[in-house]
PDB file of N, CA and C in Angstrom:
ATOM      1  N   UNK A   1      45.191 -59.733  -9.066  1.00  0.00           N
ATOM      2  CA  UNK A   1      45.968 -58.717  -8.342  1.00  0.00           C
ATOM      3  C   UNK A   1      45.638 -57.293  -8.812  1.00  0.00           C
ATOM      4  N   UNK A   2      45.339 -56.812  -9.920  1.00  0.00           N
ATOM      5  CA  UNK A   2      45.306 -55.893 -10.689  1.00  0.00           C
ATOM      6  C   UNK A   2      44.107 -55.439  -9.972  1.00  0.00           C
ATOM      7  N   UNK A   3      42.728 -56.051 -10.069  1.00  0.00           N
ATOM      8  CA  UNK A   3      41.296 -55.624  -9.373  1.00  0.00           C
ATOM      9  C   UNK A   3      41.775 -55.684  -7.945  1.00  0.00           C
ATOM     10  N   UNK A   4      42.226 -56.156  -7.404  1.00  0.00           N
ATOM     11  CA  UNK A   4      42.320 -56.085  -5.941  1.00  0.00           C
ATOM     12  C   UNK A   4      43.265 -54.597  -5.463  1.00  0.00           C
ATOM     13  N   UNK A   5      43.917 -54.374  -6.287  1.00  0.00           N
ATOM     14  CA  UNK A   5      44.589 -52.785  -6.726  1.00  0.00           C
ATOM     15  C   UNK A   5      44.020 -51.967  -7.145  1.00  0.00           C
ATOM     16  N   UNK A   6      43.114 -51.729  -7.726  1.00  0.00           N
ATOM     17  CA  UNK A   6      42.313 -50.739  -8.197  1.00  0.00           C
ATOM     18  C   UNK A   6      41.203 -50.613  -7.237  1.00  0.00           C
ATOM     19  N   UNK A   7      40.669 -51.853  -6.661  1.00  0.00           N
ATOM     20  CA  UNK A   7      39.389 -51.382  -5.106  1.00  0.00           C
ATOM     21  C   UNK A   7      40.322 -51.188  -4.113  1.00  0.00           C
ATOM     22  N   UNK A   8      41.185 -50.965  -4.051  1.00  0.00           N
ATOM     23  CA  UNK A   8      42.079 -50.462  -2.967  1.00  0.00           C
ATOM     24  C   UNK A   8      41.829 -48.956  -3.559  1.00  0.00           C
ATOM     25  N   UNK A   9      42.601 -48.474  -4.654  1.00  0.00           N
ATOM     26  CA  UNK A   9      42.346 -47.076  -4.868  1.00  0.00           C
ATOM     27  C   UNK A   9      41.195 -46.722  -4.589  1.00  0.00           C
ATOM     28  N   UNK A  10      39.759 -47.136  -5.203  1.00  0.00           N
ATOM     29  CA  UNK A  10      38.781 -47.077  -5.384  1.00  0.00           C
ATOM     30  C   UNK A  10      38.607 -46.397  -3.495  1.00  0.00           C
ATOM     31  N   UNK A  11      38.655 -48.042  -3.172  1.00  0.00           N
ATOM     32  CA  UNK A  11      37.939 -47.427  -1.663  1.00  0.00           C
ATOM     33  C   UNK A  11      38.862 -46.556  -0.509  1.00  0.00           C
ATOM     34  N   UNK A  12      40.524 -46.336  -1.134  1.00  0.00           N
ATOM     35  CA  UNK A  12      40.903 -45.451  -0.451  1.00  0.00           C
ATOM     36  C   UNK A  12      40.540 -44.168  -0.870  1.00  0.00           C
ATOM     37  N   UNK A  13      40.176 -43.542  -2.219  1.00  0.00           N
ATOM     38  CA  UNK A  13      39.656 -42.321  -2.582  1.00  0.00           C
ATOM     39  C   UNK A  13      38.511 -41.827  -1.970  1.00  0.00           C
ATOM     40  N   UNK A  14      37.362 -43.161  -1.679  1.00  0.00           N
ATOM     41  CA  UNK A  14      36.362 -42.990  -1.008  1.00  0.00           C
ATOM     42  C   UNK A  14      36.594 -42.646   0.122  1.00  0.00           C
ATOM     43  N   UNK A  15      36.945 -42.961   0.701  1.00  0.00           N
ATOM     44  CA  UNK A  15      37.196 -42.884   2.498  1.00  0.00           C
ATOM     45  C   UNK A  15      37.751 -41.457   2.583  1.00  0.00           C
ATOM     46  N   UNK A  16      38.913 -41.125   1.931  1.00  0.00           N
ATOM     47  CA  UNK A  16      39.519 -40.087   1.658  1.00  0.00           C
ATOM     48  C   UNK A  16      38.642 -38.650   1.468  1.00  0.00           C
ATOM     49  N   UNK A  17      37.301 -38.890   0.203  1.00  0.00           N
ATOM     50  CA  UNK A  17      36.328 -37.962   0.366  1.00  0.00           C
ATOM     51  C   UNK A  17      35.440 -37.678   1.240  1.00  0.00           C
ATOM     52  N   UNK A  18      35.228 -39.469   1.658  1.00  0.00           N
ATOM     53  CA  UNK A  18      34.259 -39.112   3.043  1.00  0.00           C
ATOM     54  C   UNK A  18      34.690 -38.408   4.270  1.00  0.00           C
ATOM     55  N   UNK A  19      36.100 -38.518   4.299  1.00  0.00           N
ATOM     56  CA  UNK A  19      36.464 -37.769   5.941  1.00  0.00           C
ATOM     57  C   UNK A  19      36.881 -36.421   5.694  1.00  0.00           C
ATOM     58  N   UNK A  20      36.981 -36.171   4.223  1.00  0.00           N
ATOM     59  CA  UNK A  20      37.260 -34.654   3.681  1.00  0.00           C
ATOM     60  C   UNK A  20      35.798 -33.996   4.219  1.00  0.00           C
ATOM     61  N   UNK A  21      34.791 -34.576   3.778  1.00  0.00           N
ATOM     62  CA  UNK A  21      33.415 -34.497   3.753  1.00  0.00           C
ATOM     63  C   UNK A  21      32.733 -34.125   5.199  1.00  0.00           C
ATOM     64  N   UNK A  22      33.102 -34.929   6.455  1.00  0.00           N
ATOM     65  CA  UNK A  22      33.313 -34.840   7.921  1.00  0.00           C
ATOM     66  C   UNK A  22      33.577 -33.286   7.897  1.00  0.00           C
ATOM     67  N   UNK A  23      35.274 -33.283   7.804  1.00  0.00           N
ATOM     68  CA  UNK A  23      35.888 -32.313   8.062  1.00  0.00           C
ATOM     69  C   UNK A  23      34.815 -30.985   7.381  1.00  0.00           C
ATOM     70  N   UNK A  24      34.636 -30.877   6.184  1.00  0.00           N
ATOM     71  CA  UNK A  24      33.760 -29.416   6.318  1.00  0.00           C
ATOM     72  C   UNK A  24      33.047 -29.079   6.448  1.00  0.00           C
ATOM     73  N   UNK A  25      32.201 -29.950   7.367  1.00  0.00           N
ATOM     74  CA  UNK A  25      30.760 -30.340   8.065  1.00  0.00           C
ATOM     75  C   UNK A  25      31.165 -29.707   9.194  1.00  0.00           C
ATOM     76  N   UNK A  26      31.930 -30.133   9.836  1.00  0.00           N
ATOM     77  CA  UNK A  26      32.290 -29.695  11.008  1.00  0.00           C
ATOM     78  C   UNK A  26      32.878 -28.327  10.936  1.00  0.00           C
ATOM     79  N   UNK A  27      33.826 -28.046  10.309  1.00  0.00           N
ATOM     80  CA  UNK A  27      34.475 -26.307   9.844  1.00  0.00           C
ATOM     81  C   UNK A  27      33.147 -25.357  10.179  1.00  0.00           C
ATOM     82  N   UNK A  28      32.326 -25.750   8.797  1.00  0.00           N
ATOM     83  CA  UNK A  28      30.912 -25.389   8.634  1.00  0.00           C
ATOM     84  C   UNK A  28      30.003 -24.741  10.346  1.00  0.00           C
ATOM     85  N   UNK A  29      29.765 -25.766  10.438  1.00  0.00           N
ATOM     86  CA  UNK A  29      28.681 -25.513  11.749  1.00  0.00           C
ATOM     87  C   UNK A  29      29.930 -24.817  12.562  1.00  0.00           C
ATOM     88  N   UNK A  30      31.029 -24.898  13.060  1.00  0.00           N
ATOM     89  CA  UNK A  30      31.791 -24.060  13.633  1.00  0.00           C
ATOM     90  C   UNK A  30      31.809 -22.565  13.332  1.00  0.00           C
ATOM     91  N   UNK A  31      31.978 -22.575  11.929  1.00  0.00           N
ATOM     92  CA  UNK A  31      32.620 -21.333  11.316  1.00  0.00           C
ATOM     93  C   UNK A  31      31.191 -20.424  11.523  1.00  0.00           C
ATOM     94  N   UNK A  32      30.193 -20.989  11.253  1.00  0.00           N
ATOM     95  CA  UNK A  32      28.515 -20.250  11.055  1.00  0.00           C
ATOM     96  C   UNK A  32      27.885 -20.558  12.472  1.00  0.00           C
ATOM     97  N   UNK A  33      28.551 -21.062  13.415  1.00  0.00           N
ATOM     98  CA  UNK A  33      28.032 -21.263  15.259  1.00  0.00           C
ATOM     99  C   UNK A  33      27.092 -20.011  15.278  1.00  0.00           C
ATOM    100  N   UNK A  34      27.450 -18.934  15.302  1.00  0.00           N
ATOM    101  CA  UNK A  34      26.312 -17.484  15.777  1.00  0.00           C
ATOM    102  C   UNK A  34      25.466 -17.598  14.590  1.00  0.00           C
ATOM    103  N   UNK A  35      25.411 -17.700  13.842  1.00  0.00           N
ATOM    104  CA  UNK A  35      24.272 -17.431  12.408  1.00  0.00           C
ATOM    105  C   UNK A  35      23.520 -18.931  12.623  1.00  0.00           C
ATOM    106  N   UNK A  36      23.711 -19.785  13.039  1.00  0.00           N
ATOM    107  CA  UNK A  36      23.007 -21.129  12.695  1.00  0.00           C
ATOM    108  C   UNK A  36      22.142 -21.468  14.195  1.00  0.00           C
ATOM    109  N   UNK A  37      22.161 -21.065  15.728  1.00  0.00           N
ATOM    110  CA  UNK A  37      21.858 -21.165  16.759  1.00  0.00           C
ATOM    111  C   UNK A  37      20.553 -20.598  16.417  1.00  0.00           C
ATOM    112  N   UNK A  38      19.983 -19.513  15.990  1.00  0.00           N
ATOM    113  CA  UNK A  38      18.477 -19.057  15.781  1.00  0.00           C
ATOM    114  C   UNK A  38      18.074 -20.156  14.646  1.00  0.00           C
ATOM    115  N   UNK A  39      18.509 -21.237  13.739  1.00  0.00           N
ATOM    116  CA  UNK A  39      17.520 -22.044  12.966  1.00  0.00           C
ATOM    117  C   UNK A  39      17.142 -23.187  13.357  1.00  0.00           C
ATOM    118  N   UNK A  40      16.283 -23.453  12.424  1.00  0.00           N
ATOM    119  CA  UNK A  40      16.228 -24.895  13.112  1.00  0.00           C
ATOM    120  C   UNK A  40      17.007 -26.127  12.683  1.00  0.00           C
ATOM    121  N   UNK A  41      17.274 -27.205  13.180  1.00  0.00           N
ATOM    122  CA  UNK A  41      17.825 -28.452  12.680  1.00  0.00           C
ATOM    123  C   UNK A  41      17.722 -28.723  11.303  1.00  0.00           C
ATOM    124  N   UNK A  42      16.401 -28.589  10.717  1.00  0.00           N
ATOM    125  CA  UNK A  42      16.557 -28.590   9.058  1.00  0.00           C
ATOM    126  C   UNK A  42      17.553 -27.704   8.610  1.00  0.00           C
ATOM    127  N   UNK A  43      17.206 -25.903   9.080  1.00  0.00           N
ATOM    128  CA  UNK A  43      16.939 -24.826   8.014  1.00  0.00           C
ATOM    129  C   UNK A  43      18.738 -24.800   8.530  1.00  0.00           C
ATOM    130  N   UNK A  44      19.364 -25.623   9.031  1.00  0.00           N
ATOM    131  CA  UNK A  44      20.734 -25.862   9.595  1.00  0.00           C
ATOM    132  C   UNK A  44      21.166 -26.183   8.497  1.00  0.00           C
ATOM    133  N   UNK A  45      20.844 -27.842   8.285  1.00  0.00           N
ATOM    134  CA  UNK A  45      20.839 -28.822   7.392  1.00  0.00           C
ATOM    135  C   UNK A  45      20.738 -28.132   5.639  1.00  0.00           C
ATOM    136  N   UNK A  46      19.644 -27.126   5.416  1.00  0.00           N
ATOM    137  CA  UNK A  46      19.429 -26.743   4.534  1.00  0.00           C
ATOM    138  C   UNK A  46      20.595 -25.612   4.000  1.00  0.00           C
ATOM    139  N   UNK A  47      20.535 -24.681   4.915  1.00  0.00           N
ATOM    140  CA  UNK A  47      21.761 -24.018   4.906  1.00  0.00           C
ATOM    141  C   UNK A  47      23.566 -24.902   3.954  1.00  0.00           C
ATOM    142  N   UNK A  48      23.833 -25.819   5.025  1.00  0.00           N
ATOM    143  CA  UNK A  48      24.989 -26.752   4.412  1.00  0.00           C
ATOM    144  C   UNK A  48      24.889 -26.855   3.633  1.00  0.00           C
ATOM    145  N   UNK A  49      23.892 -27.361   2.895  1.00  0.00           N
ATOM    146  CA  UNK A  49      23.411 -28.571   1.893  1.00  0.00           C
ATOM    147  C   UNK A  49      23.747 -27.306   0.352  1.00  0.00           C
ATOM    148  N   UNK A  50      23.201 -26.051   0.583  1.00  0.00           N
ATOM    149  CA  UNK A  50      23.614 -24.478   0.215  1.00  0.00           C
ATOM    150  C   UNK A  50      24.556 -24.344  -0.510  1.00  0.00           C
ATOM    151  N   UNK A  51      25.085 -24.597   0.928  1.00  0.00           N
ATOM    152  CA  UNK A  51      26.837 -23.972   0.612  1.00  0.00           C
ATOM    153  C   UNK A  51      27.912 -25.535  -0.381  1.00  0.00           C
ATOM    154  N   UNK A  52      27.022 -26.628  -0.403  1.00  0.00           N
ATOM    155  CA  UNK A  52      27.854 -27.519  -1.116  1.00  0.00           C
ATOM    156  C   UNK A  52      27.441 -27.257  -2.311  1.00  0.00           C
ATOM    157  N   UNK A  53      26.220 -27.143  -2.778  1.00  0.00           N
ATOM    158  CA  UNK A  53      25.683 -26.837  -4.088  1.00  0.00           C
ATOM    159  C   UNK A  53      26.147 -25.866  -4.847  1.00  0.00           C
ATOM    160  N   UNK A  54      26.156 -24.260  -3.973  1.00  0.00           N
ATOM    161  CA  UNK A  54      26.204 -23.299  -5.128  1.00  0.00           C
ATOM    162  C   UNK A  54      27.632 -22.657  -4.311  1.00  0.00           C
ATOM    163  N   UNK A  55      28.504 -23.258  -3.466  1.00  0.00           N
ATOM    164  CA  UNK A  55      29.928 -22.952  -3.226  1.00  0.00           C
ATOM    165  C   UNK A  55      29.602 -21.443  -1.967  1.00  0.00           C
ATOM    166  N   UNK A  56      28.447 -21.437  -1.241  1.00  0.00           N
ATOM    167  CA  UNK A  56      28.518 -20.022  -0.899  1.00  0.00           C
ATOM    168  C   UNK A  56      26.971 -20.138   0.075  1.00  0.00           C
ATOM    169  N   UNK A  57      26.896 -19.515   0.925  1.00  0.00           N
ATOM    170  CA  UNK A  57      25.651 -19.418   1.831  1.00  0.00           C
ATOM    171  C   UNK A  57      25.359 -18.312   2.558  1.00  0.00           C
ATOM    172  N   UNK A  58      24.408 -17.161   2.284  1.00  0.00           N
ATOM    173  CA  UNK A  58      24.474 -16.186   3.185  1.00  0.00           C
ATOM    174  C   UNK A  58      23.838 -16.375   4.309  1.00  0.00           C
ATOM    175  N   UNK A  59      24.295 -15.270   5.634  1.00  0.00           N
ATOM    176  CA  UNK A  59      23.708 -15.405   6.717  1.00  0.00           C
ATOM    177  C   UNK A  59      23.444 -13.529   7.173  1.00  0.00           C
ATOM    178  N   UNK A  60      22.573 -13.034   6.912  1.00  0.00           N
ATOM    179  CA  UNK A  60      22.521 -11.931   6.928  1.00  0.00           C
ATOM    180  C   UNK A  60      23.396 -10.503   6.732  1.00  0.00           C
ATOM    181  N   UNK A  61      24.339  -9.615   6.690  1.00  0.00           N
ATOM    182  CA  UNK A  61      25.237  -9.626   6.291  1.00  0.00           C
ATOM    183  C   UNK A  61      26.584  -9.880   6.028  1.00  0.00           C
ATOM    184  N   UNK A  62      26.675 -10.986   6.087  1.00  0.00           N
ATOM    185  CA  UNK A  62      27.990 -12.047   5.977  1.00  0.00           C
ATOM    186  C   UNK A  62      27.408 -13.277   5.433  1.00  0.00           C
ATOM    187  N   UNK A  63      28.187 -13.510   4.081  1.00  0.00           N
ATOM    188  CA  UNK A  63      28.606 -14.354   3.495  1.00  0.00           C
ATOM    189  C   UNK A  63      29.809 -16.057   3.772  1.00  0.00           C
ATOM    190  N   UNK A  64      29.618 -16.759   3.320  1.00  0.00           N
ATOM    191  CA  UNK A  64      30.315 -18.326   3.930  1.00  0.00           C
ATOM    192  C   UNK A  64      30.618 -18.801   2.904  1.00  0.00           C
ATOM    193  N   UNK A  65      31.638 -18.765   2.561  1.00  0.00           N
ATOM    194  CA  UNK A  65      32.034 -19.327   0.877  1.00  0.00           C
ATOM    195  C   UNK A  65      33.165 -20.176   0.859  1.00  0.00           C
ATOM    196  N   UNK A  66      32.689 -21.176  -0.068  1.00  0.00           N
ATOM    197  CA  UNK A  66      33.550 -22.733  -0.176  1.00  0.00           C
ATOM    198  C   UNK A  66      34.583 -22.521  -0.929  1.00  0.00           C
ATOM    199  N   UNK A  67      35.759 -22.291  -0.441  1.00  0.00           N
ATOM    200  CA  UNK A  67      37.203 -22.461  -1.329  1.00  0.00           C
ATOM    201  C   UNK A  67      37.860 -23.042  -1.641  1.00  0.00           C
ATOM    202  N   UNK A  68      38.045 -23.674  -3.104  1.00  0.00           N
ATOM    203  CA  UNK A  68      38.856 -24.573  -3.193  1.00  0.00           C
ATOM    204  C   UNK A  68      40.134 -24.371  -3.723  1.00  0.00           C
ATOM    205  N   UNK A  69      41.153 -25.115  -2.782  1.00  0.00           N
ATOM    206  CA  UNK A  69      42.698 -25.041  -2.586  1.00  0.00           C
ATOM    207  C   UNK A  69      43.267 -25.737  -3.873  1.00  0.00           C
ATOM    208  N   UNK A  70      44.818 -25.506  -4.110  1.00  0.00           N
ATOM    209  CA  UNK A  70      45.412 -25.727  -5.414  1.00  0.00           C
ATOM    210  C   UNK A  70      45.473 -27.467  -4.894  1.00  0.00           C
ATOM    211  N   UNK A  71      45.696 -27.999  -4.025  1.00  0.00           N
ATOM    212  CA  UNK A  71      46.123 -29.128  -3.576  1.00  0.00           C
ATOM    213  C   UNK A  71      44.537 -29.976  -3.637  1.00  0.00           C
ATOM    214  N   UNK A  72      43.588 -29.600  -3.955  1.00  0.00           N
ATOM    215  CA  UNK A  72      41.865 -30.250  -4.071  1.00  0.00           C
ATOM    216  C   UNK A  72      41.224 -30.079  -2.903  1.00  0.00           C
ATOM    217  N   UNK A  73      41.774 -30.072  -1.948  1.00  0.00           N
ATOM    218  CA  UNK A  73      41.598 -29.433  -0.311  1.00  0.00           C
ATOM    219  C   UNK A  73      40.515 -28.556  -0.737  1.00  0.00           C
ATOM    220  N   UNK A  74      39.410 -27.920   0.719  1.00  0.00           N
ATOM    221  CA  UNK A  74      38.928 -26.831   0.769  1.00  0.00           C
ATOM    222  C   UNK A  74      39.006 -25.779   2.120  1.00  0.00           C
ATOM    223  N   UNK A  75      38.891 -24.887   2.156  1.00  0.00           N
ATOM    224  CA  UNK A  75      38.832 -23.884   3.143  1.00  0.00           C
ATOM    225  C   UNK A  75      36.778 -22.880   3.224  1.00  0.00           C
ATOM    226  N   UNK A  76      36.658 -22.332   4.385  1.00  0.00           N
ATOM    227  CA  UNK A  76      35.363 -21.505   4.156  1.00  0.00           C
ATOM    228  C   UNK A  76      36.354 -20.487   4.492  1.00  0.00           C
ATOM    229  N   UNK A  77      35.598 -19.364   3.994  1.00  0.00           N
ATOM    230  CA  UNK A  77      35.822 -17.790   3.996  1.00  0.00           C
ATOM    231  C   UNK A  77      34.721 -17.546   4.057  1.00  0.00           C
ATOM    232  N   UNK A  78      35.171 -15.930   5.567  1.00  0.00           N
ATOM    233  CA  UNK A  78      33.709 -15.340   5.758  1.00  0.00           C
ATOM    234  C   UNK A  78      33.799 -14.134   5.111  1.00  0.00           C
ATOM    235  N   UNK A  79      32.849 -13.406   4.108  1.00  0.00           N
ATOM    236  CA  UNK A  79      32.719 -12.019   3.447  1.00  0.00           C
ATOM    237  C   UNK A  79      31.797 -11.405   4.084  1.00  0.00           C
ATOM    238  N   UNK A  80      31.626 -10.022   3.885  1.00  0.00           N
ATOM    239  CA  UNK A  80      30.870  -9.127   4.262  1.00  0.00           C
ATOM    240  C   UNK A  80      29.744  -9.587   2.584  1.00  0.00           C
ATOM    241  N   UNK A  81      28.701  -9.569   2.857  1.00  0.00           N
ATOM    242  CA  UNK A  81      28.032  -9.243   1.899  1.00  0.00           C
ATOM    243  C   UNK A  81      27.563  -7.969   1.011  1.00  0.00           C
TER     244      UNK A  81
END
């Protein structure tokens, strides 16, 4: 019972990150729609991949930065660069 309780946590945490994960995929390409239409499918891809690594992605003068909420949640914010 005990293991069958803990891969419950296990794979509800997972699921939990993965659709967190969805969600700022999607924010993402929304929030950056005008800055991301001139690249290509990679330099799209590459871009994201960016903003998960170093929390932040520029797009000429404006900035896209990964915020993280007191609750573990995240938000993007757009800056002027």
């Amino acid at each position: 019972p005990d293991l069958f309780r803990r891969v419950d946590v296990f794979l509800t945490a997972l699921r939990n990150r993965t659709a967190a994960g969805l969600v700022m995929a999607e924010a993402f390409f929304e929030h950056a729609g005008a800055h991301l239409q001139a690249l290509s499918r990679e330099e799209q891809l590459g871009r994201y991949f960016a903003l998960l690594v170093s929390g932040e992605v520029a797009f000429g003068s404006q900035r896209i930065r990964l915020v993280g909420e007191a609750d573990g949640s995240a938000r993007l914010l757009t800056v002027a660069a």
